[in-house]
PDB file of N, CA and C in Angstrom:
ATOM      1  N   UNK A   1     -21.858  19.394  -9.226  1.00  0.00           N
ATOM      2  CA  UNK A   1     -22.718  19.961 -10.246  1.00  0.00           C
ATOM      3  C   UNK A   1     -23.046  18.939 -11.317  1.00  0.00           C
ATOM      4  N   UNK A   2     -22.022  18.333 -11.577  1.00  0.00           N
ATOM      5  CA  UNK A   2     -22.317  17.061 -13.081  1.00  0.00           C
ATOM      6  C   UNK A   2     -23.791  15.847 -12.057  1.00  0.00           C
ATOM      7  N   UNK A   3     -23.664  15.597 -11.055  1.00  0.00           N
ATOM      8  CA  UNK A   3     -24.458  14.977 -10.839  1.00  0.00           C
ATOM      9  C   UNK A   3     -26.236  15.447 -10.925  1.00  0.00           C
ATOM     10  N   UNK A   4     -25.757  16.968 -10.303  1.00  0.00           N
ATOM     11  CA  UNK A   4     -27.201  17.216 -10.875  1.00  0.00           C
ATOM     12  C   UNK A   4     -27.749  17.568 -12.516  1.00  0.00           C
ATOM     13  N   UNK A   5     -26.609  17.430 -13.577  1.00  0.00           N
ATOM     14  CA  UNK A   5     -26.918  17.783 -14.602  1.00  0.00           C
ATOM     15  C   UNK A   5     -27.313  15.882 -15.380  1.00  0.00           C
ATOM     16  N   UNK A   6     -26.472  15.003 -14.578  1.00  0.00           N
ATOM     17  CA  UNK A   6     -26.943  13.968 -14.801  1.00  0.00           C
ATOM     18  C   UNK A   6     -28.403  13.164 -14.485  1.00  0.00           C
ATOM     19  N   UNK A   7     -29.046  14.159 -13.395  1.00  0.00           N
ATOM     20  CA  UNK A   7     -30.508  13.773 -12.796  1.00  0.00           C
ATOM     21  C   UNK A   7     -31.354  14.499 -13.495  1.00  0.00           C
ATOM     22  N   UNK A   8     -31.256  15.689 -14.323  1.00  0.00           N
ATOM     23  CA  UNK A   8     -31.651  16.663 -15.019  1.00  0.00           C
ATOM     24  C   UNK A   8     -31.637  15.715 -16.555  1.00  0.00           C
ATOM     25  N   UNK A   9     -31.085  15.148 -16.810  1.00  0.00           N
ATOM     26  CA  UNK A   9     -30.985  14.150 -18.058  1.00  0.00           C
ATOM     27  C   UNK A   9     -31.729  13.172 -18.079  1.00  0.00           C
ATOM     28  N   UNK A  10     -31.668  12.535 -17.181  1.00  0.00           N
ATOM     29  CA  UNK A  10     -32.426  11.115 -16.603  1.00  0.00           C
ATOM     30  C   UNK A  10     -33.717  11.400 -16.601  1.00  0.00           C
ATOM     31  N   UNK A  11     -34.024  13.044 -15.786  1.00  0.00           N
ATOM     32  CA  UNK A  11     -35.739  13.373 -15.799  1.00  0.00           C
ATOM     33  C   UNK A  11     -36.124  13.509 -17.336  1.00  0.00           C
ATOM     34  N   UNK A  12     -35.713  13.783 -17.780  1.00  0.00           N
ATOM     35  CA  UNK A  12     -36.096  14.240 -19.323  1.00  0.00           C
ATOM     36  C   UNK A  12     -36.197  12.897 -20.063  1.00  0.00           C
ATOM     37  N   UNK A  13     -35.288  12.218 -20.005  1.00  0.00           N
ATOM     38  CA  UNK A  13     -35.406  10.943 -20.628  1.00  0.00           C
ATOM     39  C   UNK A  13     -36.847  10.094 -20.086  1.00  0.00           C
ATOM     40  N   UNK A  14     -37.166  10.206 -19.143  1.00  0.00           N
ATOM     41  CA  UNK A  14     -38.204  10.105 -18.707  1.00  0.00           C
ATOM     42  C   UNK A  14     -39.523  10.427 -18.859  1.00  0.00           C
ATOM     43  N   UNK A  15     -39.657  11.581 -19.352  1.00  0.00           N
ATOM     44  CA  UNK A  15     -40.693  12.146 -19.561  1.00  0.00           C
ATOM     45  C   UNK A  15     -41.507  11.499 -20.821  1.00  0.00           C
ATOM     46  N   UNK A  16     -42.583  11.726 -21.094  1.00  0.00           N
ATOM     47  CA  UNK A  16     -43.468  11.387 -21.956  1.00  0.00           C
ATOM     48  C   UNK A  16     -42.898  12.548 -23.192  1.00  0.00           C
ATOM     49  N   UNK A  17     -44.761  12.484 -24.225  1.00  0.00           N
ATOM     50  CA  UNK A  17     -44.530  13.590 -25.084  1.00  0.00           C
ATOM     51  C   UNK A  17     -44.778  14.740 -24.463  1.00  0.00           C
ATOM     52  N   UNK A  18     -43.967  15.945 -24.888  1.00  0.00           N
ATOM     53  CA  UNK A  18     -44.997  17.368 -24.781  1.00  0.00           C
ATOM     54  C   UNK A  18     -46.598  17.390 -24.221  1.00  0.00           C
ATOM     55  N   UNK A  19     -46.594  16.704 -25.884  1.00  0.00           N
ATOM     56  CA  UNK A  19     -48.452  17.151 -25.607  1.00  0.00           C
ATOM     57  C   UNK A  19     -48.699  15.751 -25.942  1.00  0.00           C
ATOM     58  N   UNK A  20     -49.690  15.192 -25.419  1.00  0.00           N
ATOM     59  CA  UNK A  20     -49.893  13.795 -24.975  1.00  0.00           C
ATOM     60  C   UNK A  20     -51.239  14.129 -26.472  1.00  0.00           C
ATOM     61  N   UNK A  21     -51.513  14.784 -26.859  1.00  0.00           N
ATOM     62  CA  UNK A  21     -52.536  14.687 -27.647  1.00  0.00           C
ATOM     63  C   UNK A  21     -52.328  14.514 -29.329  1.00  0.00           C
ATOM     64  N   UNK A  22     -50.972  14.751 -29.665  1.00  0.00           N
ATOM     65  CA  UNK A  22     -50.250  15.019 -30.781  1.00  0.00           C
ATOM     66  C   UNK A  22     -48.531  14.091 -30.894  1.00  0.00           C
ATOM     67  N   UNK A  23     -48.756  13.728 -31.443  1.00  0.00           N
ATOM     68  CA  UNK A  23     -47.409  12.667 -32.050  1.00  0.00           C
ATOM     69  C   UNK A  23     -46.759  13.910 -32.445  1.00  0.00           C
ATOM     70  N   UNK A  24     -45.346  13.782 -31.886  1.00  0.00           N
ATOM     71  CA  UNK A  24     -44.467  14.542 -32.828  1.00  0.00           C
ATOM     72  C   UNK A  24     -43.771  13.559 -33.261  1.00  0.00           C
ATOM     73  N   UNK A  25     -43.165  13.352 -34.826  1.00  0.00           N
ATOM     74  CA  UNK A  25     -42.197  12.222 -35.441  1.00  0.00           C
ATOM     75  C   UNK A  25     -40.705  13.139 -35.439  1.00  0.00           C
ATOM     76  N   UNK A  26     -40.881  14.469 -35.243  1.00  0.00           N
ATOM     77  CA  UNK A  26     -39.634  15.331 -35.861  1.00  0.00           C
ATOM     78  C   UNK A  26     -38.842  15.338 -34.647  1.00  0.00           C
ATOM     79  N   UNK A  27     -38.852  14.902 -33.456  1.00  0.00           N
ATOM     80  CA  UNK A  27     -38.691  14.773 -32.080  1.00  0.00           C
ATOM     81  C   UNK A  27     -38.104  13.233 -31.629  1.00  0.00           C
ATOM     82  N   UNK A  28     -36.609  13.016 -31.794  1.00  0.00           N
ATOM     83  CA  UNK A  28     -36.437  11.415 -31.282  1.00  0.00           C
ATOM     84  C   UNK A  28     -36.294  11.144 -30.180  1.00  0.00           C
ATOM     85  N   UNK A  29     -36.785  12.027 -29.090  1.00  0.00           N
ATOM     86  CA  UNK A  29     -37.206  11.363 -27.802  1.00  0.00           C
ATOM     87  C   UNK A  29     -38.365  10.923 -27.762  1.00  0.00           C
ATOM     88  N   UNK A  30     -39.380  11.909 -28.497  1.00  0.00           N
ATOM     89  CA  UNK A  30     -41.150  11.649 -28.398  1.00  0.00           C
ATOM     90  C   UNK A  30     -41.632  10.901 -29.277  1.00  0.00           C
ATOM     91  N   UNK A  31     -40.510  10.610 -30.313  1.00  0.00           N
ATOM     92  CA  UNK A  31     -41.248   9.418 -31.820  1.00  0.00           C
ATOM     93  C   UNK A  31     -40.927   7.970 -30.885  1.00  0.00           C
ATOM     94  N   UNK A  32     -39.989   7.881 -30.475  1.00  0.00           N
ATOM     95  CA  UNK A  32     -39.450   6.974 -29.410  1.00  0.00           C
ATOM     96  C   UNK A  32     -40.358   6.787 -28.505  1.00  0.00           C
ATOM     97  N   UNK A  33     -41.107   7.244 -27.490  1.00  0.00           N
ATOM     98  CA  UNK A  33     -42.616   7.611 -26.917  1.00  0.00           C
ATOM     99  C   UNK A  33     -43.616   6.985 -27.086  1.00  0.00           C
ATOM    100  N   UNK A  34     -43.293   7.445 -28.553  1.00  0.00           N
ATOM    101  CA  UNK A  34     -45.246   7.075 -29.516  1.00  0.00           C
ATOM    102  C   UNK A  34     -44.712   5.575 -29.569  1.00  0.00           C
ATOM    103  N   UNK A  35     -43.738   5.223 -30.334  1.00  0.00           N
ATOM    104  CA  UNK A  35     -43.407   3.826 -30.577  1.00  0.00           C
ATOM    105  C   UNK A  35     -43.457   3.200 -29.506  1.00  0.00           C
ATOM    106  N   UNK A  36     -42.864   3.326 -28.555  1.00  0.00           N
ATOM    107  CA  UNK A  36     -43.012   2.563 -27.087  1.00  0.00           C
ATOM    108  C   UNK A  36     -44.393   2.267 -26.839  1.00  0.00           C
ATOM    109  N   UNK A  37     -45.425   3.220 -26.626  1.00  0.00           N
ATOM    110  CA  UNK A  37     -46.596   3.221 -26.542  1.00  0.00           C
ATOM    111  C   UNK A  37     -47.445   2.718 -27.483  1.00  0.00           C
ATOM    112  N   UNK A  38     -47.402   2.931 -28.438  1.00  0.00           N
ATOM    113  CA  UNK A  38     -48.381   2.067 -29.788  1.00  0.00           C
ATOM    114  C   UNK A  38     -47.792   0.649 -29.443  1.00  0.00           C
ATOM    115  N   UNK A  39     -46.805   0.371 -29.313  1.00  0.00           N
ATOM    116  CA  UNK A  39     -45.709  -0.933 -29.018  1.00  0.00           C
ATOM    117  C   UNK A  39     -45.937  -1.011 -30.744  1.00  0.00           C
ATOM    118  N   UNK A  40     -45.095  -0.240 -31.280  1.00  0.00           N
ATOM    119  CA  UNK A  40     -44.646  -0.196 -32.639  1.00  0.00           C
ATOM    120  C   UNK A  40     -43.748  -0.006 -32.818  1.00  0.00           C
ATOM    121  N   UNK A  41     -42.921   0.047 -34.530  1.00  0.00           N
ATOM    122  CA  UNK A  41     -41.796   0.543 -34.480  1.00  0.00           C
ATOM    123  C   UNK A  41     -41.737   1.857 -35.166  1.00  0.00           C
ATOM    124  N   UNK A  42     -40.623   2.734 -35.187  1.00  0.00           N
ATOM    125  CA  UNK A  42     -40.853   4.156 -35.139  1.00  0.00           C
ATOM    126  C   UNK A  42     -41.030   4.581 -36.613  1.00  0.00           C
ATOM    127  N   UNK A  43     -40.554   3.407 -37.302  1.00  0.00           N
ATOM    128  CA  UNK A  43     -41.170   3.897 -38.849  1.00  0.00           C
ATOM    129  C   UNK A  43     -42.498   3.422 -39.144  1.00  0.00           C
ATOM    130  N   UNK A  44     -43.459   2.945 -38.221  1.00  0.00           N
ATOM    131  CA  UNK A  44     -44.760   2.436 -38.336  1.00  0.00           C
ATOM    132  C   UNK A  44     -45.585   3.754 -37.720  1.00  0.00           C
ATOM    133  N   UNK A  45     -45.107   4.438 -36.674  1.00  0.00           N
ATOM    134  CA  UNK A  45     -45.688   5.490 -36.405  1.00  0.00           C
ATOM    135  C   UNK A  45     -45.034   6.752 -37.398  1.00  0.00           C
ATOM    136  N   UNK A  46     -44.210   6.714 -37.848  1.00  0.00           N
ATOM    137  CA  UNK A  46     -44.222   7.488 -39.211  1.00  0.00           C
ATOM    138  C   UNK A  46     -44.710   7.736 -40.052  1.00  0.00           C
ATOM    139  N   UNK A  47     -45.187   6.228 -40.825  1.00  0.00           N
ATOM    140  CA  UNK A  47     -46.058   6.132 -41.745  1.00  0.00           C
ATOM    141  C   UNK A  47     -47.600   6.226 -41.165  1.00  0.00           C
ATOM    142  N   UNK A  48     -48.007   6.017 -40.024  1.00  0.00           N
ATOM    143  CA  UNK A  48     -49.398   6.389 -39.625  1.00  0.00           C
ATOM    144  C   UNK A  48     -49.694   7.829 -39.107  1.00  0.00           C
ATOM    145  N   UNK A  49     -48.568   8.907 -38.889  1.00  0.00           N
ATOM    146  CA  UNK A  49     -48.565  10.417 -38.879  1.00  0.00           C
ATOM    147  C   UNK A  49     -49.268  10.759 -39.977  1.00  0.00           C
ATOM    148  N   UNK A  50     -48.256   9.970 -41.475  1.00  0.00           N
ATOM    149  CA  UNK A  50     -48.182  10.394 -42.985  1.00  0.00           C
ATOM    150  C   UNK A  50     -49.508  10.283 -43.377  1.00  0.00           C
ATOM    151  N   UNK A  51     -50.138   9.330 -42.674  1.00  0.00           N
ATOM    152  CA  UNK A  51     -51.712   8.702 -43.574  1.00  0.00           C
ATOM    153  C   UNK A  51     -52.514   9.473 -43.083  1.00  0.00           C
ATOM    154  N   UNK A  52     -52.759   9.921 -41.295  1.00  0.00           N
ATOM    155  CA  UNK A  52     -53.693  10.283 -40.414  1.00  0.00           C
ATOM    156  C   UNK A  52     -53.396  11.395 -40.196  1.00  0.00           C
ATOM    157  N   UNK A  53     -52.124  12.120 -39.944  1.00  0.00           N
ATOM    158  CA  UNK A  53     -52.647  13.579 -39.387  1.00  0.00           C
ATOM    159  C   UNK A  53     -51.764  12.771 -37.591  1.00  0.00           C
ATOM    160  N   UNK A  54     -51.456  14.268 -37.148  1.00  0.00           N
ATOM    161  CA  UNK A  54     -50.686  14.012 -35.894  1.00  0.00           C
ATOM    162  C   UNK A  54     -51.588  13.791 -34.566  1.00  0.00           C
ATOM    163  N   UNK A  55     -52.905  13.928 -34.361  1.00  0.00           N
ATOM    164  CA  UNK A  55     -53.533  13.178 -33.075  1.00  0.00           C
ATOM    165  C   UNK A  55     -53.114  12.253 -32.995  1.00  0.00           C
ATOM    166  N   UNK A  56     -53.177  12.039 -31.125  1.00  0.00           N
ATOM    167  CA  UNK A  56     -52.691  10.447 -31.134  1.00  0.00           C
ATOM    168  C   UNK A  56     -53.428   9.696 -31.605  1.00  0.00           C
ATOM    169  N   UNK A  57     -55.376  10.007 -31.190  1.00  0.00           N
ATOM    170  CA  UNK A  57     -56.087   8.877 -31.679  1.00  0.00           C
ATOM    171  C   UNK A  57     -56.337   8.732 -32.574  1.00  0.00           C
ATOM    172  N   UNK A  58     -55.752   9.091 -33.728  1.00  0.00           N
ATOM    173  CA  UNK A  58     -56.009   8.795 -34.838  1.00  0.00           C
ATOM    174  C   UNK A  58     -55.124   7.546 -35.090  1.00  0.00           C
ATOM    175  N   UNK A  59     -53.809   8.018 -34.710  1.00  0.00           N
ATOM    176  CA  UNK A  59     -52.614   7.608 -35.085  1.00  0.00           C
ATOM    177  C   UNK A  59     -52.733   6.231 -34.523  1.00  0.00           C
ATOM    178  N   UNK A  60     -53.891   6.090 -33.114  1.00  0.00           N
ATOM    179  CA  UNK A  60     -53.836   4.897 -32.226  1.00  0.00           C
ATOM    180  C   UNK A  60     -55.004   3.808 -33.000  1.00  0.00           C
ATOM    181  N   UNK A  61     -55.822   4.834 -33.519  1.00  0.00           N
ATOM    182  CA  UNK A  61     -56.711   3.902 -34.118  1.00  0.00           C
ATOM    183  C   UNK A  61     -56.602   3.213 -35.929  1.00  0.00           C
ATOM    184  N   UNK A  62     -55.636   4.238 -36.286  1.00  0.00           N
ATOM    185  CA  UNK A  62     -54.682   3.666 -37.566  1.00  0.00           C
ATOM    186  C   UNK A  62     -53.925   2.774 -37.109  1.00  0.00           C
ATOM    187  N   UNK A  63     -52.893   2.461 -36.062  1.00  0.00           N
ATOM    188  CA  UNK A  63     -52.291   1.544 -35.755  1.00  0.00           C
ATOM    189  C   UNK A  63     -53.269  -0.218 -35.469  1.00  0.00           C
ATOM    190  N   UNK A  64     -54.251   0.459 -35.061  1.00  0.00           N
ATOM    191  CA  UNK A  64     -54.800  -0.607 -34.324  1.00  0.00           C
ATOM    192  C   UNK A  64     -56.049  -1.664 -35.550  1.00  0.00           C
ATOM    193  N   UNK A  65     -55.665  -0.885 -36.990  1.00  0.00           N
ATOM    194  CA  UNK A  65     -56.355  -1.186 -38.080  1.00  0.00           C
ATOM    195  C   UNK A  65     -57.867  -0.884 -38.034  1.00  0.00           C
ATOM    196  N   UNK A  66     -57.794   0.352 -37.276  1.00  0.00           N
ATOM    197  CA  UNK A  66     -59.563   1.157 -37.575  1.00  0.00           C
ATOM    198  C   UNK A  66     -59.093   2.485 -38.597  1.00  0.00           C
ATOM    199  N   UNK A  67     -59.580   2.474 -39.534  1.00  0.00           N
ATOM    200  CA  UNK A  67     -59.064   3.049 -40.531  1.00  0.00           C
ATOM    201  C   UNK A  67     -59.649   4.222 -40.057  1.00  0.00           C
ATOM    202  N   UNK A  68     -59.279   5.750 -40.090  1.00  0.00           N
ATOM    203  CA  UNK A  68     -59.545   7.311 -39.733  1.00  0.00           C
ATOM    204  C   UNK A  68     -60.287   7.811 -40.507  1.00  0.00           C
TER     205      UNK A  68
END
């Protein structure tokens, strides 16, 4: 049984965000996510939630210095 609760862990760790359309920061698997993906660090996608609002593309085009 532990092995399948260990493959059940592994899938999850795996997974992306929820909703691929919305940054969650309150979430440290999915702020972890966004950061991976922006290739930022997780207090940079913090502070670009704070400025922009939780879409990603906002958040992608605040990162990327196109101001929202």
């Amino acid at each position: 049984m532990r092995v399948k609760q260990e493959e059940s862990m592994e899938e999850l760790s795996k997974r992306g965000a929820a909703d691929e359309t919305r940054v969650n920061i309150h979430d440290e698997q999915e702020l972890r996510h966004w950061a991976d993906k922006f290739r930022v660090s997780k207090a940079a996608v913090i502070r670009a939630v704070e400025r922009v609002g939780v879409l990603a593309k906002d958040v992608n085009e605040f990162l990327n210095g196109r101001v929202v």
